[in-house]
PDB file of N, CA and C in Angstrom:
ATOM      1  N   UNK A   1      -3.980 -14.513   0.981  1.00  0.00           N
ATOM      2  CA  UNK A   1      -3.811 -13.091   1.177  1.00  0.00           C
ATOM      3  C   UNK A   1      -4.893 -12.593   2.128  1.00  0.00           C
ATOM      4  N   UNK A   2      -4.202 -11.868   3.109  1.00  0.00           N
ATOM      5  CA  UNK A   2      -5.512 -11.161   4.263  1.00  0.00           C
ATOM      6  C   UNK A   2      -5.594  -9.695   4.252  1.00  0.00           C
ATOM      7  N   UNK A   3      -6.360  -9.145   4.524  1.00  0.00           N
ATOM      8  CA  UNK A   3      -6.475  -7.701   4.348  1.00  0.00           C
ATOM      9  C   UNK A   3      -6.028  -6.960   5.173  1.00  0.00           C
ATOM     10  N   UNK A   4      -4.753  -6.397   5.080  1.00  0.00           N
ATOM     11  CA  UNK A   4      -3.956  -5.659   5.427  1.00  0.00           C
ATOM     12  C   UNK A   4      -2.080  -6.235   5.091  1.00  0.00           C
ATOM     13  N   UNK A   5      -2.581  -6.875   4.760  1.00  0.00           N
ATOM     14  CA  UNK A   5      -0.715  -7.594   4.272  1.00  0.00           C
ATOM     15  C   UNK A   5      -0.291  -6.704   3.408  1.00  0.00           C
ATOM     16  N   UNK A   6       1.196  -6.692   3.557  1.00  0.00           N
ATOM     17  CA  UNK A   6       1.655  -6.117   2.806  1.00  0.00           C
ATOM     18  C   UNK A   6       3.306  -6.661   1.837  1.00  0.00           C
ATOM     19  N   UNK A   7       3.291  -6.246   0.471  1.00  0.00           N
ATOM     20  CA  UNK A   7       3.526  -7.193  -0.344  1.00  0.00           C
ATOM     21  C   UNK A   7       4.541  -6.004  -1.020  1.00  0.00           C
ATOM     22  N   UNK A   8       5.870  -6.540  -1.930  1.00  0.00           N
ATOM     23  CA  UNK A   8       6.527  -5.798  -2.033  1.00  0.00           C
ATOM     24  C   UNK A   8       6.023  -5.365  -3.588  1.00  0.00           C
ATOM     25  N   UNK A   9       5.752  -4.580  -4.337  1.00  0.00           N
ATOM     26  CA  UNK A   9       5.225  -3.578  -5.539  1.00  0.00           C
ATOM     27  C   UNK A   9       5.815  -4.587  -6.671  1.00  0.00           C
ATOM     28  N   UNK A  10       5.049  -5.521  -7.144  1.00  0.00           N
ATOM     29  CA  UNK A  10       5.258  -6.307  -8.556  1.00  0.00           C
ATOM     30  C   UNK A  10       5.672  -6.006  -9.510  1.00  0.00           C
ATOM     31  N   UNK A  11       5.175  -3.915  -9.547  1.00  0.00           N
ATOM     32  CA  UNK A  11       5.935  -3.779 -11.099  1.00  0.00           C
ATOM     33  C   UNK A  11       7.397  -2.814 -11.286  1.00  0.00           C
ATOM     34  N   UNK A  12       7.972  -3.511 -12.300  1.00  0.00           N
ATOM     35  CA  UNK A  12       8.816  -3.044 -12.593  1.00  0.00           C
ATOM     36  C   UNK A  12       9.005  -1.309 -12.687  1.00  0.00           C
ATOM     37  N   UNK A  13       7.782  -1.176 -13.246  1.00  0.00           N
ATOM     38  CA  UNK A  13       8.326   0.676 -13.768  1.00  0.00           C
ATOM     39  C   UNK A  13       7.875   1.386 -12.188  1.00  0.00           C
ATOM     40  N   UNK A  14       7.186   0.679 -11.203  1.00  0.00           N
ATOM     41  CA  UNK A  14       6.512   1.570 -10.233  1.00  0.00           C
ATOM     42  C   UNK A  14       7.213   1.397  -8.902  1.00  0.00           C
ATOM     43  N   UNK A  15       8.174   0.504  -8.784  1.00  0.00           N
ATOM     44  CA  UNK A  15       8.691   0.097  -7.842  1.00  0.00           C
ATOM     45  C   UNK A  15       9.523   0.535  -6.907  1.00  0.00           C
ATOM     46  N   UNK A  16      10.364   1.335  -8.069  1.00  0.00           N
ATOM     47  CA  UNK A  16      11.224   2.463  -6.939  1.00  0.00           C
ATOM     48  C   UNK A  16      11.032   3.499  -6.348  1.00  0.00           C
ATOM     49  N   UNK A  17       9.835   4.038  -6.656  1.00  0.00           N
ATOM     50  CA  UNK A  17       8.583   5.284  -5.872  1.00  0.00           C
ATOM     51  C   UNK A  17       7.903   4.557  -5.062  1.00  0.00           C
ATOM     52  N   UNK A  18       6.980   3.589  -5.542  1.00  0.00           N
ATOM     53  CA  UNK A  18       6.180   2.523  -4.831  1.00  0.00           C
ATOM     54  C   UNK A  18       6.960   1.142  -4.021  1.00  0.00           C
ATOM     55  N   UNK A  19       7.145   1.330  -3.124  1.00  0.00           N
ATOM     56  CA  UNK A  19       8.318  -0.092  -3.346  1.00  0.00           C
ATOM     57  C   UNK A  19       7.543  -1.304  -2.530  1.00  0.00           C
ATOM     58  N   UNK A  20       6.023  -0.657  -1.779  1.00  0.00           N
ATOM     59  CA  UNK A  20       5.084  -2.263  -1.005  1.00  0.00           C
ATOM     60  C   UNK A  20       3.628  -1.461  -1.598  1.00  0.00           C
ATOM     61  N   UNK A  21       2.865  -2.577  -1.356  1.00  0.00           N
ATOM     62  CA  UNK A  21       1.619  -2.353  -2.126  1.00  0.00           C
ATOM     63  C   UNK A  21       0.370  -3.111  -0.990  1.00  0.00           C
ATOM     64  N   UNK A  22      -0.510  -2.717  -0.223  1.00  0.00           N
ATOM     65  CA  UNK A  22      -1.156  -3.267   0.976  1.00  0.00           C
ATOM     66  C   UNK A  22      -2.854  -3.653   0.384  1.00  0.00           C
ATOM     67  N   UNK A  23      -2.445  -4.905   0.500  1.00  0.00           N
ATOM     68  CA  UNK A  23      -4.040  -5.238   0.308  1.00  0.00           C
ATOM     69  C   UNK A  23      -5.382  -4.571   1.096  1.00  0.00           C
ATOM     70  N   UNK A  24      -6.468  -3.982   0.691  1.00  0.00           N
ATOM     71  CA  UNK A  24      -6.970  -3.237   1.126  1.00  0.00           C
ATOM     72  C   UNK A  24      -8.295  -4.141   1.226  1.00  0.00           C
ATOM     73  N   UNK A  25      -8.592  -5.387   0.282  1.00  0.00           N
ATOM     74  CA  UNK A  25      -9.966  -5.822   0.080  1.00  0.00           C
ATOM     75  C   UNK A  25      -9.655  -7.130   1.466  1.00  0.00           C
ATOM     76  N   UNK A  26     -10.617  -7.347   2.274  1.00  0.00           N
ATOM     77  CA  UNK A  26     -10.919  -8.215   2.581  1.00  0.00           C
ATOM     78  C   UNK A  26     -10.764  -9.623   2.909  1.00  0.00           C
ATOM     79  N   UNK A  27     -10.178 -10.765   3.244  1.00  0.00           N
ATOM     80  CA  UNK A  27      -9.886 -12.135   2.900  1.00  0.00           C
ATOM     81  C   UNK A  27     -11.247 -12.937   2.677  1.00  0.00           C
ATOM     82  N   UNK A  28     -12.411 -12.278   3.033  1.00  0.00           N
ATOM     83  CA  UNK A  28     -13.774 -12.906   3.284  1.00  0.00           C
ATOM     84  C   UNK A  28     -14.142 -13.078   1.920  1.00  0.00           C
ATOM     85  N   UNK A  29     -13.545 -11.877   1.003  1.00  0.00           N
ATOM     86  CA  UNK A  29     -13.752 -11.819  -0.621  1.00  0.00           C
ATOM     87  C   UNK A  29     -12.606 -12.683  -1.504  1.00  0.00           C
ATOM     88  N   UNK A  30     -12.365 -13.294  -1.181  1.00  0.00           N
ATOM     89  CA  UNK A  30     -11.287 -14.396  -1.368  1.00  0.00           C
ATOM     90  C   UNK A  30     -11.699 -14.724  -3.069  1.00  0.00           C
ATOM     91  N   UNK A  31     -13.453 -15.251  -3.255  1.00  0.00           N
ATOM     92  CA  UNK A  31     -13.758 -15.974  -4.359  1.00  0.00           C
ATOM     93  C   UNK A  31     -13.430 -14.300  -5.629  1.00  0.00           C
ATOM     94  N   UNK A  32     -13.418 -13.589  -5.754  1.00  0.00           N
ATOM     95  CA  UNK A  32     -13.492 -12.363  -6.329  1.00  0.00           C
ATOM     96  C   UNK A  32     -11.943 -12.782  -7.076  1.00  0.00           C
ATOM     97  N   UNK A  33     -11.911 -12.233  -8.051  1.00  0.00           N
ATOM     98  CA  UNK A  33     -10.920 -12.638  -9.098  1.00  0.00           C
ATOM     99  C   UNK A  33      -9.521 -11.572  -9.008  1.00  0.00           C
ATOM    100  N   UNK A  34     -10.010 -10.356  -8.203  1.00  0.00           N
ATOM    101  CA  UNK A  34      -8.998  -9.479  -8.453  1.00  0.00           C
ATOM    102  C   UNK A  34      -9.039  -9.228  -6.958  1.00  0.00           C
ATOM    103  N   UNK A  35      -7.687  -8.355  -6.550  1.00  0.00           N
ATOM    104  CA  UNK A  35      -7.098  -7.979  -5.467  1.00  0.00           C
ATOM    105  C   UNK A  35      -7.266  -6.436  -5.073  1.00  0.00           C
ATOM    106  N   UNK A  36      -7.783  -5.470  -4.046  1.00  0.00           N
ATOM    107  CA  UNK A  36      -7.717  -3.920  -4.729  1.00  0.00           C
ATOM    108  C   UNK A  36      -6.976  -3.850  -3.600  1.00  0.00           C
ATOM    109  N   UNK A  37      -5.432  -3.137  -3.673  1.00  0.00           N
ATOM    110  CA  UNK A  37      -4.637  -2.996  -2.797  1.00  0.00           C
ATOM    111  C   UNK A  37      -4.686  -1.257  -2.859  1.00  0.00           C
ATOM    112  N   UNK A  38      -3.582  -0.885  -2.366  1.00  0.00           N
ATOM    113  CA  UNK A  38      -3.372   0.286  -2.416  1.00  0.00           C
ATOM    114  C   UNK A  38      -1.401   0.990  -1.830  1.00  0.00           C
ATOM    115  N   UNK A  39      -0.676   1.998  -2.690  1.00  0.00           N
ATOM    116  CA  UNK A  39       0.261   2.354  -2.619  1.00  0.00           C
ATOM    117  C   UNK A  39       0.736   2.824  -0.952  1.00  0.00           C
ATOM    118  N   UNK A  40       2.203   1.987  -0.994  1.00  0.00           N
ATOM    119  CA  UNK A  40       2.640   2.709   0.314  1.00  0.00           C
ATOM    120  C   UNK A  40       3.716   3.035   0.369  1.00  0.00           C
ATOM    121  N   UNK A  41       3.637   3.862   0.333  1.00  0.00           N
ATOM    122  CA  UNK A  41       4.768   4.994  -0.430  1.00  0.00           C
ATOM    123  C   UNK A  41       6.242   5.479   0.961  1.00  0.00           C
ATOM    124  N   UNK A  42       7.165   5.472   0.569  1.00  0.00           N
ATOM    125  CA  UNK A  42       8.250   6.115   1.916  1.00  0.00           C
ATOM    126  C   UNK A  42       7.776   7.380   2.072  1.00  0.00           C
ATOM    127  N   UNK A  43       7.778   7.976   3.378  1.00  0.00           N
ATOM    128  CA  UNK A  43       7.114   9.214   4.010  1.00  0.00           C
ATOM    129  C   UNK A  43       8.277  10.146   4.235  1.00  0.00           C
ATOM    130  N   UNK A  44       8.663  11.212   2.683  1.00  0.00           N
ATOM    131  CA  UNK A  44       9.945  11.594   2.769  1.00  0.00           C
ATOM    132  C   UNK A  44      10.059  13.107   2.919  1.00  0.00           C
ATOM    133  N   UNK A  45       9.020  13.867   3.304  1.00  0.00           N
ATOM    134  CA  UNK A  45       8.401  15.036   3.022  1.00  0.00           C
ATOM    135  C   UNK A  45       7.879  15.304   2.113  1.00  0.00           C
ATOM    136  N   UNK A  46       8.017  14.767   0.960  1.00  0.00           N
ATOM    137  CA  UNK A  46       7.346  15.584  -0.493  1.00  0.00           C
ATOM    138  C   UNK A  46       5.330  14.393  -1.114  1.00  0.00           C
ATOM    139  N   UNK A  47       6.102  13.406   0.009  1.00  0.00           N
ATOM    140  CA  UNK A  47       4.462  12.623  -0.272  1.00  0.00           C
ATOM    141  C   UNK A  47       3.035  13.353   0.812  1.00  0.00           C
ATOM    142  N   UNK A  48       2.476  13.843  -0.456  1.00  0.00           N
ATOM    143  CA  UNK A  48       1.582  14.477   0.221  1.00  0.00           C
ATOM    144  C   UNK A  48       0.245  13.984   1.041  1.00  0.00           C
ATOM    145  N   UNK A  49      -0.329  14.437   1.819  1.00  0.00           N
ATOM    146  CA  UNK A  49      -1.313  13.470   2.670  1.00  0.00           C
ATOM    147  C   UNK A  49      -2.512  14.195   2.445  1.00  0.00           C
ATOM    148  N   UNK A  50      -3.650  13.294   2.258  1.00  0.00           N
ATOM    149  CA  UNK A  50      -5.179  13.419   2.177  1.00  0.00           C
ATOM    150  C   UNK A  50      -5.833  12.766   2.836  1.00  0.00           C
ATOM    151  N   UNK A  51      -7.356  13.450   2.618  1.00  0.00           N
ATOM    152  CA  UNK A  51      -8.029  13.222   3.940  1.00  0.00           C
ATOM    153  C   UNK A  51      -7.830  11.925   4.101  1.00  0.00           C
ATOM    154  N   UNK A  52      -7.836  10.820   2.802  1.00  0.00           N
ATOM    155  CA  UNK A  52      -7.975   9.248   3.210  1.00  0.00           C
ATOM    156  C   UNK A  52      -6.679   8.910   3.743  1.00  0.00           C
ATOM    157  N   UNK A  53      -5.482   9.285   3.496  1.00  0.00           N
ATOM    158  CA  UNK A  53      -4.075   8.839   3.655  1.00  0.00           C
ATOM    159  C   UNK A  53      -3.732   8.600   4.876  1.00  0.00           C
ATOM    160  N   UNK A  54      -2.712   7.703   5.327  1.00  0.00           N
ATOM    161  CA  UNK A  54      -2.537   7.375   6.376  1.00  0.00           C
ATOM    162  C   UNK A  54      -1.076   7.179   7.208  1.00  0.00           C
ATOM    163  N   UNK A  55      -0.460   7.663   8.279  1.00  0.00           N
ATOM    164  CA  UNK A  55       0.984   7.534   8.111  1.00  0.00           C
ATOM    165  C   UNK A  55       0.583   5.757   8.618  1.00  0.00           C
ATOM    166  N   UNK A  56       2.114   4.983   8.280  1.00  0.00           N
ATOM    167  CA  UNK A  56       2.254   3.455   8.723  1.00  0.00           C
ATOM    168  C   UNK A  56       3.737   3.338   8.990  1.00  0.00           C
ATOM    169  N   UNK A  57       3.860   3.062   9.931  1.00  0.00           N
ATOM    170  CA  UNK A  57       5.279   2.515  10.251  1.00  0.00           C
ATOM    171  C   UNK A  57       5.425   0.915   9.586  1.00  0.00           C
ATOM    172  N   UNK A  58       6.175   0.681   9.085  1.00  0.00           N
ATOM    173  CA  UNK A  58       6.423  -0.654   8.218  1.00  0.00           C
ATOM    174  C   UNK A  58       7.995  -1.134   8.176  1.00  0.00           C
ATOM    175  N   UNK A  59       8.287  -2.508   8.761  1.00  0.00           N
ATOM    176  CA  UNK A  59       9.580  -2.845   8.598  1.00  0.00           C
ATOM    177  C   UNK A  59      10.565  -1.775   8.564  1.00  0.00           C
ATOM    178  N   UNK A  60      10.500  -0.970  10.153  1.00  0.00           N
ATOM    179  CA  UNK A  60      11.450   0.264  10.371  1.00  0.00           C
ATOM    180  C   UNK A  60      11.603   1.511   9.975  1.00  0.00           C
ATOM    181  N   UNK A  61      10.623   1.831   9.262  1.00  0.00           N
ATOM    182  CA  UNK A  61      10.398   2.839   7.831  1.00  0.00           C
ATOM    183  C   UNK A  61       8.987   3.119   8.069  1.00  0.00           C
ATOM    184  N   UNK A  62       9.143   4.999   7.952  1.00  0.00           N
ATOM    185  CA  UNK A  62       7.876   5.500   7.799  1.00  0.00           C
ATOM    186  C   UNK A  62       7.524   5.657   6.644  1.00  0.00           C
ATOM    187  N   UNK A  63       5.909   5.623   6.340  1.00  0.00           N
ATOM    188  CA  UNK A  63       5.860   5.303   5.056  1.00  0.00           C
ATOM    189  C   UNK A  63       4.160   5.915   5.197  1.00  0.00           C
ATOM    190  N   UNK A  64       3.422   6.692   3.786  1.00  0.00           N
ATOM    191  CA  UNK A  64       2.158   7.223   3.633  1.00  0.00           C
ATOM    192  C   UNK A  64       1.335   6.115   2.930  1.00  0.00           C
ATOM    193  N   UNK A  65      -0.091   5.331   3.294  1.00  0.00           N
ATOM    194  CA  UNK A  65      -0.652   4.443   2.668  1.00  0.00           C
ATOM    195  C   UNK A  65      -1.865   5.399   1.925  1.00  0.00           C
ATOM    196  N   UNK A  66      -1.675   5.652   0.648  1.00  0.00           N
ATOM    197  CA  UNK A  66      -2.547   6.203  -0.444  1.00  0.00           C
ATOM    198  C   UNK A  66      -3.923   5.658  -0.555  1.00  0.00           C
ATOM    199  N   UNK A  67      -4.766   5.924   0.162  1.00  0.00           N
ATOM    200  CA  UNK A  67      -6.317   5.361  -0.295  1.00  0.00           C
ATOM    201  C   UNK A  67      -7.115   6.470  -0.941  1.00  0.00           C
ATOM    202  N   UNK A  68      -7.023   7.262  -2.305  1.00  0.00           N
ATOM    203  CA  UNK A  68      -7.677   7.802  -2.772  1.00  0.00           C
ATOM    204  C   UNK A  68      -8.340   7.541  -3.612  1.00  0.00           C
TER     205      UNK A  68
END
């Protein structure tokens, strides 16, 4: 896993709001046991944007990446 990939949302209950999930940590942190990704949500008007948020075009689809 490299930092910025993006991976389709593992869980069941979060998936159809959330539907990819973008690794946010690093590949250099590889030995670290956990992953800290972050939500990337479809950009449909009602997802709101903050200062950290980001628009991303992704596999044809605009979409807001949540770093709060």
């Amino acid at each position: 896993m490299r930092q910025f990939d993006v991976f389709p949302n593992p869980s069941p209950r979060t998936s159809g709001i959330i539907p990819y999930v973008v690794v946010l940590q690093s590949h250099l942190l590889a030995a670290a046991r956990l992953t800290i990704v972050a939500p990337l949500l479809p950009q449909d008007g009602r997802s709101g944007f903050t200062l950290t948020s980001v628009a991303v075009r992704f596999s044809g689809g605009d979409y807001v990446l949540l770093v709060d």
